[in-house]
N, C-alpha and C. Protein backbone atom coordinates (compact mmCIF):
# COMPACT_ATOMS: atom_id res chain seq x y z
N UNK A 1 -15.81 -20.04 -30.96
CA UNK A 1 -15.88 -20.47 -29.57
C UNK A 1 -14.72 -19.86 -28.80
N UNK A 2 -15.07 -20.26 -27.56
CA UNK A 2 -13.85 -18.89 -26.77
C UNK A 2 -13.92 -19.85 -25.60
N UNK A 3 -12.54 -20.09 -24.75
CA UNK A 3 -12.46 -20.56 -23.70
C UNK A 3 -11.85 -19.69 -22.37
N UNK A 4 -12.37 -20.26 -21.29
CA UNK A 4 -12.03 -18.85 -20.63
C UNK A 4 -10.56 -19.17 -19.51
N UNK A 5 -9.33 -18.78 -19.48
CA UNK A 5 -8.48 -18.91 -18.39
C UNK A 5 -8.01 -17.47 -17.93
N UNK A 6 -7.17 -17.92 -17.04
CA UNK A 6 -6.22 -16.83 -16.40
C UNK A 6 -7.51 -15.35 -16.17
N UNK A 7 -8.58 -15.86 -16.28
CA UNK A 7 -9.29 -14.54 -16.07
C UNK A 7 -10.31 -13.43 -17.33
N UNK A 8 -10.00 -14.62 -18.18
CA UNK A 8 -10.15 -13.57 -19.59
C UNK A 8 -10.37 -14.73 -20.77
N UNK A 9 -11.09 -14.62 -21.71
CA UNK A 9 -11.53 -15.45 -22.88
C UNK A 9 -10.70 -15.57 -23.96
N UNK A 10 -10.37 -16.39 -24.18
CA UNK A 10 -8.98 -16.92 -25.60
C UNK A 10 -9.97 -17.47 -26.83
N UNK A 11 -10.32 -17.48 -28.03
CA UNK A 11 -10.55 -17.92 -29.07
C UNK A 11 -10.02 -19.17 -29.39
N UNK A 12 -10.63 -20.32 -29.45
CA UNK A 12 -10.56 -21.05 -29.72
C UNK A 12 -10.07 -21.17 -31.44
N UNK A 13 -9.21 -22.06 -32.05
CA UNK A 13 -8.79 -22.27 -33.30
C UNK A 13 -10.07 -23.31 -34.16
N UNK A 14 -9.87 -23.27 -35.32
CA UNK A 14 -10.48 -24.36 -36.07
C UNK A 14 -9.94 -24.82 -36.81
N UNK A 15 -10.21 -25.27 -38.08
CA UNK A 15 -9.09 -26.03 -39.17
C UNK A 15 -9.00 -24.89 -39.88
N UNK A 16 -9.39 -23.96 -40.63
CA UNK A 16 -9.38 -23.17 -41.26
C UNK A 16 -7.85 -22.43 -40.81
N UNK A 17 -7.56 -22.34 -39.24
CA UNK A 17 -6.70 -21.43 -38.80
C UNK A 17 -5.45 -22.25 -38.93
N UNK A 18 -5.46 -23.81 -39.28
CA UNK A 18 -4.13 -24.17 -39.74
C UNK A 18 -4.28 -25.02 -40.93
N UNK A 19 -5.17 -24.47 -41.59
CA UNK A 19 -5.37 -25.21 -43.22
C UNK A 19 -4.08 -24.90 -44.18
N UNK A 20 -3.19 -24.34 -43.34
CA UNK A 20 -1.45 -23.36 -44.31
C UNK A 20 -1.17 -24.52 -44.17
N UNK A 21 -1.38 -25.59 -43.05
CA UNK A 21 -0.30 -26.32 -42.56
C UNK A 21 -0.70 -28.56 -42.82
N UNK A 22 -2.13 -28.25 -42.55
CA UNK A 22 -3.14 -29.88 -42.85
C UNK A 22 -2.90 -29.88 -44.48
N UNK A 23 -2.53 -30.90 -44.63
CA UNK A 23 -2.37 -31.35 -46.40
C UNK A 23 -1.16 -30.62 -46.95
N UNK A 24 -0.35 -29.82 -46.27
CA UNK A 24 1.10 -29.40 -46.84
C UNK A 24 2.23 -29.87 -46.33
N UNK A 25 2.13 -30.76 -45.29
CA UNK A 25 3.12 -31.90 -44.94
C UNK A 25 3.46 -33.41 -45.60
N UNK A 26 4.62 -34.12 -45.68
CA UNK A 26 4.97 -35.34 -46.02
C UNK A 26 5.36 -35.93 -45.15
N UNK A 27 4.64 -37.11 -45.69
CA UNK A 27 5.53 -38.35 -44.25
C UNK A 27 6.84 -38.48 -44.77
N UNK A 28 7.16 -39.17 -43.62
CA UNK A 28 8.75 -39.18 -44.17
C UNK A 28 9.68 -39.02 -42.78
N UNK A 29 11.20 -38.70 -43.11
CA UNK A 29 12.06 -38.44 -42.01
C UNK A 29 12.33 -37.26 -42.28
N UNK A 30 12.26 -36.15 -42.81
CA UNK A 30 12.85 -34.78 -43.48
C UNK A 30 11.86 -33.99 -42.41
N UNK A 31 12.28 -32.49 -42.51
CA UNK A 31 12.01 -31.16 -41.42
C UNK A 31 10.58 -31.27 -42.28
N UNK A 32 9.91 -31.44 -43.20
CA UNK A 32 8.62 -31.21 -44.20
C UNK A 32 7.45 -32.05 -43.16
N UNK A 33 8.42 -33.22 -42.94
CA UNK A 33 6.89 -34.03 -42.32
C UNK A 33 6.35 -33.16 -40.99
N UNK A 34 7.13 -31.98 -40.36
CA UNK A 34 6.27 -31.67 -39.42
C UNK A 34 6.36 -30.04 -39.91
N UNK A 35 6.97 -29.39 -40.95
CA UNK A 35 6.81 -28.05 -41.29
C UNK A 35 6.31 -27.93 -42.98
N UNK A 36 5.95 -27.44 -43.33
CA UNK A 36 5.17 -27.13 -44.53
C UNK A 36 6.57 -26.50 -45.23
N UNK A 37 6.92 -26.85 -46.32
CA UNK A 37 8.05 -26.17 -47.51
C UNK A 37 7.60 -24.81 -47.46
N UNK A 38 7.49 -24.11 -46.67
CA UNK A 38 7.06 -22.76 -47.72
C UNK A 38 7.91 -21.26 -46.36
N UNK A 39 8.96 -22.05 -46.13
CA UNK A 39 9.85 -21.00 -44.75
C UNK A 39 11.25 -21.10 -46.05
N UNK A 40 12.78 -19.88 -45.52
CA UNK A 40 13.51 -19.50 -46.32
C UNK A 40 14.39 -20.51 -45.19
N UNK A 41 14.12 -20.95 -44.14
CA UNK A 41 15.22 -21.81 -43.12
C UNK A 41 14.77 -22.35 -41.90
N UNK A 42 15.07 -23.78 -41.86
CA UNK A 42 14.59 -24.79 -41.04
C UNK A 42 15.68 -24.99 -40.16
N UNK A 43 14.91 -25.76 -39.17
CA UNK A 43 16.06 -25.81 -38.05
C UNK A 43 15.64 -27.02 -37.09
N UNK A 44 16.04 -28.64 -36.27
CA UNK A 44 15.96 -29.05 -35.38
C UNK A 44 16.41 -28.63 -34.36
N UNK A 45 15.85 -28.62 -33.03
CA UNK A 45 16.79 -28.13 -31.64
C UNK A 45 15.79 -28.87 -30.80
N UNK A 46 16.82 -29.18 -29.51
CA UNK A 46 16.30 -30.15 -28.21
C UNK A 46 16.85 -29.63 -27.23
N UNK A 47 16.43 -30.23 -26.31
CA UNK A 47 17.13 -29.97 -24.92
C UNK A 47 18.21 -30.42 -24.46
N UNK A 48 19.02 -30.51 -24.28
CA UNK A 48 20.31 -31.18 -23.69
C UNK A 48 20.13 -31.67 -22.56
N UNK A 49 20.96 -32.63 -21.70
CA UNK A 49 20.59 -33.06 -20.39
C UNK A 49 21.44 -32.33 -19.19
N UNK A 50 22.00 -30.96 -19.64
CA UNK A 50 22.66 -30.47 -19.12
C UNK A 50 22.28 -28.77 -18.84
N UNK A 51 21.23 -28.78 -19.65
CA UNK A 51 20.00 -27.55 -19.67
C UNK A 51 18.64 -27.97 -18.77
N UNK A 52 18.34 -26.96 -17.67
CA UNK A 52 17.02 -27.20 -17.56
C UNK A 52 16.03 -26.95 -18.70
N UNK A 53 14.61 -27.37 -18.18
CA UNK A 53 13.35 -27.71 -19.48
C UNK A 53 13.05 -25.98 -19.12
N UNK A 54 13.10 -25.62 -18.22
CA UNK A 54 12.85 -23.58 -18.18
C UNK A 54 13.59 -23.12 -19.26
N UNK A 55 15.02 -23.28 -19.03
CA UNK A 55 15.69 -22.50 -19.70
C UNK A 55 16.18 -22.99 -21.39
N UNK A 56 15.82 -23.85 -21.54
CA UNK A 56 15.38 -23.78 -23.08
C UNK A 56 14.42 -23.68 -23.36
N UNK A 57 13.39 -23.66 -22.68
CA UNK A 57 11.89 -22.81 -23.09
C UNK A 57 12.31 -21.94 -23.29
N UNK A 58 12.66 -21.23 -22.10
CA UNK A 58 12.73 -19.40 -22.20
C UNK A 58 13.70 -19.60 -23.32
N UNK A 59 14.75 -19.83 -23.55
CA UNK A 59 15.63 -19.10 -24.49
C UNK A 59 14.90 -19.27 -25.72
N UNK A 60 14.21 -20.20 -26.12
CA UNK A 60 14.08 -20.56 -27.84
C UNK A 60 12.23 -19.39 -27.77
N UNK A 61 11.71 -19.38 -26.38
CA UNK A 61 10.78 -18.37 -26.61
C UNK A 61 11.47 -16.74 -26.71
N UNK A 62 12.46 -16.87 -26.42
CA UNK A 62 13.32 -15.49 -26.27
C UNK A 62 13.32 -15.44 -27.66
N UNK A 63 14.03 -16.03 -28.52
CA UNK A 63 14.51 -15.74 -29.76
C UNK A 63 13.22 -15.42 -30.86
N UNK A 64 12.45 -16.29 -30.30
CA UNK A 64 10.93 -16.29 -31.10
C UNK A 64 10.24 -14.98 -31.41
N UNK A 65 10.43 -14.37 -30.13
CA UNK A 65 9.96 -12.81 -29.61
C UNK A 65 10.77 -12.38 -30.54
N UNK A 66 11.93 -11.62 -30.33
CA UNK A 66 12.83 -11.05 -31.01
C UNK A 66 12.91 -10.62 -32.53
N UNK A 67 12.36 -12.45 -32.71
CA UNK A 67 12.09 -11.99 -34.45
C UNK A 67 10.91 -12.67 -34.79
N UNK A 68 9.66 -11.85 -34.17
CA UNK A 68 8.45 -11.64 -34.41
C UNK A 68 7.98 -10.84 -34.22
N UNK A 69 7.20 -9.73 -34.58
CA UNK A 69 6.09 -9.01 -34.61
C UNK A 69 5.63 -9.12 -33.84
N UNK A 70 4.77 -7.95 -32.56
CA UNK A 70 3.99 -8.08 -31.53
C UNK A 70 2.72 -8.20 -32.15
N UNK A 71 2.52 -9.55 -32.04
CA UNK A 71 1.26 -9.95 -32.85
C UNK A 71 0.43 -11.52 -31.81
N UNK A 72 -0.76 -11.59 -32.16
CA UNK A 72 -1.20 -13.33 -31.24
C UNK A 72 -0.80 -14.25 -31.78
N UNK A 73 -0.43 -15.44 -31.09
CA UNK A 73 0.31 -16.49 -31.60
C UNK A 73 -0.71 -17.64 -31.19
N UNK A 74 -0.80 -18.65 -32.20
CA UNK A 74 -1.82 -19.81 -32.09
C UNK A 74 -0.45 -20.94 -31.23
N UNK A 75 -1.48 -21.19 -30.39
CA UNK A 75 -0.87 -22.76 -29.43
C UNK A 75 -1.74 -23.79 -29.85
N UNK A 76 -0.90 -25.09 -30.10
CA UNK A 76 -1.55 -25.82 -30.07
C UNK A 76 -0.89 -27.67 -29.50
N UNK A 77 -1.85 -27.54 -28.64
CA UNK A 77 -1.30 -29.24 -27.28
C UNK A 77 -2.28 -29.81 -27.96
N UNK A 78 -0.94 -30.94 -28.75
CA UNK A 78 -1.70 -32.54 -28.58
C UNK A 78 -2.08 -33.62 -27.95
N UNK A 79 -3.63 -33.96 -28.42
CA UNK A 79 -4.26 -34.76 -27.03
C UNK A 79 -3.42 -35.95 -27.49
N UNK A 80 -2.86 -36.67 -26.74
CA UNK A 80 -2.37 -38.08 -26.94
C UNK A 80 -3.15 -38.71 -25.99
N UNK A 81 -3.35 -37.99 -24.76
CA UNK A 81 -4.60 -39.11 -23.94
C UNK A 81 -3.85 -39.01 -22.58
N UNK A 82 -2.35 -38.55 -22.58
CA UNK A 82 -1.48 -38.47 -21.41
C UNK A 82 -1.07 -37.36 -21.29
N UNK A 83 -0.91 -36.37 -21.86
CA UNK A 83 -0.37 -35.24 -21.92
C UNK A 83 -1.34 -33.75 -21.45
N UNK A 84 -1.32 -33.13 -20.62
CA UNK A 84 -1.72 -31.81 -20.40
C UNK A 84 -2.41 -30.96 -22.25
N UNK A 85 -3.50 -30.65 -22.36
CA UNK A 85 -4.04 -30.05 -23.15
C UNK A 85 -4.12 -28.53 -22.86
N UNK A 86 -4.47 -28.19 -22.18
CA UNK A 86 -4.55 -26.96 -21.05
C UNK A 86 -6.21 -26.89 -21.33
N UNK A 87 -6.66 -26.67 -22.22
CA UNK A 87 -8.37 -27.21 -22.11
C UNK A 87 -9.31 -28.23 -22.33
N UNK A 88 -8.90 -29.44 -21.50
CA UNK A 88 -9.36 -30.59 -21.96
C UNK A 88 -10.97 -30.43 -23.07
N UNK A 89 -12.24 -29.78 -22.74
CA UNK A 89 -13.18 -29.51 -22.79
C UNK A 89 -13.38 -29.15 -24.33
N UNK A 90 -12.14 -28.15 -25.33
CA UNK A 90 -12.31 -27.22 -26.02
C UNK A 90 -11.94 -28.43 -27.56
N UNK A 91 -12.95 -27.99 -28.20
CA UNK A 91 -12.86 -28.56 -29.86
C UNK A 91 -11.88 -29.02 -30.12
N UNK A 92 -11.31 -29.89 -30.98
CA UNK A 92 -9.83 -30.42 -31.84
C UNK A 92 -9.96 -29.90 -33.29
N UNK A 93 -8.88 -29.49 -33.77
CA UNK A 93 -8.48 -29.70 -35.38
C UNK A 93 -7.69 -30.64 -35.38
N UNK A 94 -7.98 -30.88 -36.33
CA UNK A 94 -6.76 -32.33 -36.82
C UNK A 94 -5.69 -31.87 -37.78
N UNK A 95 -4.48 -33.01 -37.48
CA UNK A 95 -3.23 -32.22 -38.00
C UNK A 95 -2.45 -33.00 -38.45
N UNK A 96 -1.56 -33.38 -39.40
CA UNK A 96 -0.54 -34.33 -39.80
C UNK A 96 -1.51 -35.81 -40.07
N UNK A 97 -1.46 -36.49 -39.53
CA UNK A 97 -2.11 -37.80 -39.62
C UNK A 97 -3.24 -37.73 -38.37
N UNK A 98 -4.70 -37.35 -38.51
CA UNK A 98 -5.37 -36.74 -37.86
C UNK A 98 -5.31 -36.71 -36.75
N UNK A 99 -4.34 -36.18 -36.44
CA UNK A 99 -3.95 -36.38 -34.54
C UNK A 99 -4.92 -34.84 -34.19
N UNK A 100 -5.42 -34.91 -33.20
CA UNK A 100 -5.85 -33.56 -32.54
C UNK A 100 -5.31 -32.80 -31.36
N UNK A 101 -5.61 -31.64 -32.02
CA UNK A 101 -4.85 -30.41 -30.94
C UNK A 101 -5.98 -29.91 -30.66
N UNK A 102 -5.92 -28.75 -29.48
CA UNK A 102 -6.55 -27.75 -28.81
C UNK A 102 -5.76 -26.67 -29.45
N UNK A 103 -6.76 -26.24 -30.02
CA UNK A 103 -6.01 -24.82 -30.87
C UNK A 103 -6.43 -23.59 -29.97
N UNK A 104 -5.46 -22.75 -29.35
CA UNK A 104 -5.96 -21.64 -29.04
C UNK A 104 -5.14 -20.12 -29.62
N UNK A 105 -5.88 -19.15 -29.29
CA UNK A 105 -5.39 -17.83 -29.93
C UNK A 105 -4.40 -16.79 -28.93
N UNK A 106 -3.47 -17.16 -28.12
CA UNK A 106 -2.63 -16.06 -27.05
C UNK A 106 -1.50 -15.99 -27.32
N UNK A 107 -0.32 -16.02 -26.97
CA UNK A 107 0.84 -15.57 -27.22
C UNK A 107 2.12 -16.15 -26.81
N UNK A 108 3.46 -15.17 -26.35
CA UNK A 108 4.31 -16.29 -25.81
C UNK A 108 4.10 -16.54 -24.40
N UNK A 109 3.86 -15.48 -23.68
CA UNK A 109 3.75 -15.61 -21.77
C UNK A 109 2.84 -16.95 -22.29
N UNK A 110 1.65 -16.97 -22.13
CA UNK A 110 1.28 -18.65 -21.88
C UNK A 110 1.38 -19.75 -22.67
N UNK A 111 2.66 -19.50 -24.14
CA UNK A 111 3.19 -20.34 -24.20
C UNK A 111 4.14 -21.11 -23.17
N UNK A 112 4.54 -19.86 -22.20
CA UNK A 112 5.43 -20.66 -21.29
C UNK A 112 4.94 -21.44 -19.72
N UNK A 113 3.64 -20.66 -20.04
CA UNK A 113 2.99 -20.71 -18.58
C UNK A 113 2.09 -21.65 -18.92
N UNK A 114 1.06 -22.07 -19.52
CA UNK A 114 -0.43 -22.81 -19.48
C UNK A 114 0.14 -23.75 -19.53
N UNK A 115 0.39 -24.95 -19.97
CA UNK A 115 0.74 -26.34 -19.55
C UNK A 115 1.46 -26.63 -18.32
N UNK A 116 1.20 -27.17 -17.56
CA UNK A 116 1.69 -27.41 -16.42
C UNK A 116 1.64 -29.38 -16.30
N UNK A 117 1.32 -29.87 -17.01
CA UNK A 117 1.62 -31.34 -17.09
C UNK A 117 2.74 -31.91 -17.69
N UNK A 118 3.74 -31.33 -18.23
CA UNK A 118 4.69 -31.67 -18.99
C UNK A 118 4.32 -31.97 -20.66
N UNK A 119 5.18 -32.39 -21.22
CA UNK A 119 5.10 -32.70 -22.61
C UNK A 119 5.69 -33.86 -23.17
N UNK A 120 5.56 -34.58 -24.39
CA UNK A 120 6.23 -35.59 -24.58
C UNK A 120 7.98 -35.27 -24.47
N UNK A 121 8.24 -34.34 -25.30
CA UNK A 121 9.10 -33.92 -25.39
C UNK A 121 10.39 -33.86 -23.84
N UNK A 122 9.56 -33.35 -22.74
CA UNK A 122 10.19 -33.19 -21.06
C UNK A 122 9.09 -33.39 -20.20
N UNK A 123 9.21 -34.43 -18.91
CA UNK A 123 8.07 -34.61 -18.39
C UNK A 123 7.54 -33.07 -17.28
N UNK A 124 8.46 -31.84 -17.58
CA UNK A 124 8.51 -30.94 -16.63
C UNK A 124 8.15 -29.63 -17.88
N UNK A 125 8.32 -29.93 -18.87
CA UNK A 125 8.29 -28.86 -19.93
C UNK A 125 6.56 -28.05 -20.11
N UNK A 126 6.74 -27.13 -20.12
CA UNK A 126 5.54 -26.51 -20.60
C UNK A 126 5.12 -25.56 -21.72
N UNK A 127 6.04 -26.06 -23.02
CA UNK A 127 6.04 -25.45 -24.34
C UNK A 127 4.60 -26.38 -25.13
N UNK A 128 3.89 -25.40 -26.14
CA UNK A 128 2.74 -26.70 -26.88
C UNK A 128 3.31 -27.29 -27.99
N UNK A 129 2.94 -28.44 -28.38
CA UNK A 129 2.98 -29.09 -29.20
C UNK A 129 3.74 -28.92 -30.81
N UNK A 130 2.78 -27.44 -30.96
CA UNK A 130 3.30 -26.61 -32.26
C UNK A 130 2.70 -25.29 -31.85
N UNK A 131 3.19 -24.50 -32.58
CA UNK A 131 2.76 -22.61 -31.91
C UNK A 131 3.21 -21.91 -33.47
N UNK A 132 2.46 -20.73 -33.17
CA UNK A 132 3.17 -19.73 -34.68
C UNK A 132 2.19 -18.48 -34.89
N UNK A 133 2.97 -17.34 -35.50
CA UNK A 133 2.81 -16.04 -34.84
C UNK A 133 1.27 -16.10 -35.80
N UNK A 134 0.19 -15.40 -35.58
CA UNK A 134 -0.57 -14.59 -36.58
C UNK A 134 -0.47 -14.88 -38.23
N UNK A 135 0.78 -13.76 -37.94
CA UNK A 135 0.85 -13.97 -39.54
C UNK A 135 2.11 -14.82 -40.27
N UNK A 136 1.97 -16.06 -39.72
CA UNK A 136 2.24 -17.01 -40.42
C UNK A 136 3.93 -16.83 -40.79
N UNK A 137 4.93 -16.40 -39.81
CA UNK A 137 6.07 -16.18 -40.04
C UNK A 137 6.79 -17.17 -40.09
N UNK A 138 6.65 -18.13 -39.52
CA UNK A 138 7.26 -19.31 -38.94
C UNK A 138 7.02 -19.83 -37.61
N UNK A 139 7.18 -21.43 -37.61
CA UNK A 139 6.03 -22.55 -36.83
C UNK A 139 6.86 -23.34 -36.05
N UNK A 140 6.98 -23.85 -34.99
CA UNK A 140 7.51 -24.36 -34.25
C UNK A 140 6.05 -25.37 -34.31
N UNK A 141 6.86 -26.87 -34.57
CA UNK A 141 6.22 -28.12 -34.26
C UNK A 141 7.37 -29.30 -33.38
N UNK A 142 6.36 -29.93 -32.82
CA UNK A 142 7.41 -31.68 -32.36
C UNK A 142 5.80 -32.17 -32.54
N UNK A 143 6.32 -33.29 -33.27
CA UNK A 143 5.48 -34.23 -33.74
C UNK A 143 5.04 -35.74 -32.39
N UNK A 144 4.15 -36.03 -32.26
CA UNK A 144 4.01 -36.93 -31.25
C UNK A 144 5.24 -38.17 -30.98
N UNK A 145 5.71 -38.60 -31.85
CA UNK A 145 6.79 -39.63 -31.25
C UNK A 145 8.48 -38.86 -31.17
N UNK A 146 7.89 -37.99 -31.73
CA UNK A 146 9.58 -37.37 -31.78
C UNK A 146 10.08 -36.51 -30.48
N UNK A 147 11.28 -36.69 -29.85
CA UNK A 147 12.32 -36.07 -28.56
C UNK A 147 12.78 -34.86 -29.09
N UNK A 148 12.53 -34.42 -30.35
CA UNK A 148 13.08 -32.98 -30.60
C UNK A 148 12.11 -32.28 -31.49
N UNK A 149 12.23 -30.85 -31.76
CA UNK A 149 11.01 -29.65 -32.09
C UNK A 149 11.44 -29.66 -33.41
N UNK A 150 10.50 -29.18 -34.42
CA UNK A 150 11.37 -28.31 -35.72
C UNK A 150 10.83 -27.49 -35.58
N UNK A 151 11.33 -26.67 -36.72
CA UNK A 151 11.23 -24.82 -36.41
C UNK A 151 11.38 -24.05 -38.18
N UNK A 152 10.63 -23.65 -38.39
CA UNK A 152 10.54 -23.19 -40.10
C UNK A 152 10.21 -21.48 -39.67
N UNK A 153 11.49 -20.82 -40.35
CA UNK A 153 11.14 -19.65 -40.36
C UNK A 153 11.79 -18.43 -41.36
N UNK A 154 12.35 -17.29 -40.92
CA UNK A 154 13.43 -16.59 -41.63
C UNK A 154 15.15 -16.86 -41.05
N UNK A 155 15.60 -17.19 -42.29
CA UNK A 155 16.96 -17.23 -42.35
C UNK A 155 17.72 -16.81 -40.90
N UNK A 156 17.54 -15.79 -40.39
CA UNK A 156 17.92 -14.82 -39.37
C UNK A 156 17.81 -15.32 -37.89
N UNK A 157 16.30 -16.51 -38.00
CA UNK A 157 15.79 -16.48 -36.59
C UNK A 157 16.65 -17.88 -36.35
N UNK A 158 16.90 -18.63 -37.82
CA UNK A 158 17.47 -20.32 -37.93
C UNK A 158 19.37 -19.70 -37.24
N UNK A 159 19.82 -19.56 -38.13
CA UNK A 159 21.11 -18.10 -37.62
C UNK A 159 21.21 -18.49 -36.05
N UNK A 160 20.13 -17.59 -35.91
CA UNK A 160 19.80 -17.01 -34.31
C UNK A 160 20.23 -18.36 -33.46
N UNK A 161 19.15 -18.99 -33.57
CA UNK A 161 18.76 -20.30 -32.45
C UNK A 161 20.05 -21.04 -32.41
N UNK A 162 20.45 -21.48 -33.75
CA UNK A 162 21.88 -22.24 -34.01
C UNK A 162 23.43 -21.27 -33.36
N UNK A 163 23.50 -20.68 -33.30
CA UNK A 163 24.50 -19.40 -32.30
C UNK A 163 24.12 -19.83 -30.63
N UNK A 164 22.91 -20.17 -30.08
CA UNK A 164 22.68 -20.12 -28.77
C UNK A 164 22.84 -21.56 -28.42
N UNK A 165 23.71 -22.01 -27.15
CA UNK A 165 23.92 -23.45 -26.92
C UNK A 165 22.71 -23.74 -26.36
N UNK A 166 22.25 -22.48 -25.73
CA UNK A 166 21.03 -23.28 -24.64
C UNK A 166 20.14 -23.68 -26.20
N UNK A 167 19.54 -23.00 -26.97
CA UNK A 167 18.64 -23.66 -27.91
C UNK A 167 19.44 -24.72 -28.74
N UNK A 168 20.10 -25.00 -28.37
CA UNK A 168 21.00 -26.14 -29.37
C UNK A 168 19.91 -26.83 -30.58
N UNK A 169 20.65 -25.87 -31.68
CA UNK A 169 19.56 -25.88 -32.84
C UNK A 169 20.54 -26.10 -33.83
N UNK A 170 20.17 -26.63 -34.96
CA UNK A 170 20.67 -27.22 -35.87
C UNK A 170 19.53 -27.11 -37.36
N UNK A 171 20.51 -26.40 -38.43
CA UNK A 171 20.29 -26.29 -39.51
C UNK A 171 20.22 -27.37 -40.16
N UNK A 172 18.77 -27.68 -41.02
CA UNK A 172 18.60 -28.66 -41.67
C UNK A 172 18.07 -28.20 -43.14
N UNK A 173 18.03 -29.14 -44.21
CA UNK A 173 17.63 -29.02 -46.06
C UNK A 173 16.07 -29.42 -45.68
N UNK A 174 15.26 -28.61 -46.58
CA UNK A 174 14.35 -29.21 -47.21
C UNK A 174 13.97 -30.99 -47.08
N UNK A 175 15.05 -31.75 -47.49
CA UNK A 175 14.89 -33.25 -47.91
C UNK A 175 15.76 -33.64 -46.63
N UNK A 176 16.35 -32.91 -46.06
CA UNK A 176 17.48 -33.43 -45.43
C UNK A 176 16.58 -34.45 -44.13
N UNK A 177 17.12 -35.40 -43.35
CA UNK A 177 16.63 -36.07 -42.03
C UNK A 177 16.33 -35.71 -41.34
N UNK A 178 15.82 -34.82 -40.40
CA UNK A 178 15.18 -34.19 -39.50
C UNK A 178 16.00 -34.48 -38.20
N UNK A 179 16.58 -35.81 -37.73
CA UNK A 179 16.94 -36.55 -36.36
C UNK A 179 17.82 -35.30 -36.37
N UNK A 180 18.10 -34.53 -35.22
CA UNK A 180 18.97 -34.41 -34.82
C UNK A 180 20.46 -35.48 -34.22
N UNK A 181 21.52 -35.16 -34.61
CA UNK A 181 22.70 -35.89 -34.24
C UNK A 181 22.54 -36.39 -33.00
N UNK A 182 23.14 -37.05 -32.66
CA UNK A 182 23.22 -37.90 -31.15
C UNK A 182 21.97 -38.75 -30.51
N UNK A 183 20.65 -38.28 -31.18
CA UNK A 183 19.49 -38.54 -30.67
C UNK A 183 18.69 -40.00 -31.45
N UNK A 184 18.01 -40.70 -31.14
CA UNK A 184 17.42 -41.89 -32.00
C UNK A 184 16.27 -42.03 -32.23
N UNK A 185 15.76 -42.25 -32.84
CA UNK A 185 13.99 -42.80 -33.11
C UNK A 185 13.61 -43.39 -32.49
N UNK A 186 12.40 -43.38 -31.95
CA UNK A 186 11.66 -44.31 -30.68
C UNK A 186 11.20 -45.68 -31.68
């Protein structure tokens, strides 16, 4: 199935396109319950209240680019029932504890651009839910109750993000807690 914006038809996702990711998560408090064990370096990062919601988009999509492959990247906005989907209309896969997303097939520009309702995460933010390149390099998720993203990828890109204040990112273990410092559980 294919949905049509900005002028032009996007491919719709199915389960198949994140079956890496349905049944390879744990509940729990650790970076696993929203990234799959199978990245060389994990990472939490949020927004600060001293950063606009643009400019830690752009920067943590900056870094994303950088160390990825010009390749399509799957988006995917979770319906919670309040939140901007960008295609209300278009199929769900289910994900973690069968929550559903709108899976689509484009890249980073409308990672930064297609949501225009905000996110749980910033009521002004327009990053999705979870995103990740093609070929499966590493995944940027925030899980529905959680105020901050995780991020599973190569050593280099975790490095990266954690060096930049605007992505204020933070290296985390396998088992380790996921919360970022200063921040609390809803």
């Amino acid at each position: 199935m294919q949905v049509n914006k900005d002028g032009r038809d996007w491919r719709v996702g199915t389960a198949a396109d994140v079956s890496w990711i349905a049944g390879h998560t744990s509940a729990g408090l650790s970076i696993s319950t929203a990234i799959p064990p199978v990245f060389d370096a994990y990472a939490t990062t949020y927004q600060t209240d001293d950063v606009t919601a643009a400019a830690y988009e752009q920067a943590l999509i900056a870094h994303l680019i950088a160390h990825t492959p010009d390749q399509p990247w799957w988006l995917a906005y979770l319906d919670t029932g309040a939140h901007d989907v960008v295609f209300p209309d278009a199929p769900r896969v289910l994900l973690y504890w069968n929550w559903p997303y709108v899976l689509v097939e484009a890249g980073p520009e409308q990672a930064l651009t297609w949501r225009t309702g905000g996110h749980i995460r910033h009521p002004h933010g327009a990053l999705p839910d979870l995103f990740f390149p093609a070929d499966r390099s590493r995944l940027v998720s925030a899980l529905w109750d959680d105020t901050w993203t995780c991020v599973g990828g190569p050593t280099l890109l975790i490095h990266t993000l954690e060096r930049d204040p605007v992505a204020n990112a933070r290296q985390v273990r396998p088992g380790e807690d996921a919360l970022p410092p200063g921040l609390t559980r809803e």
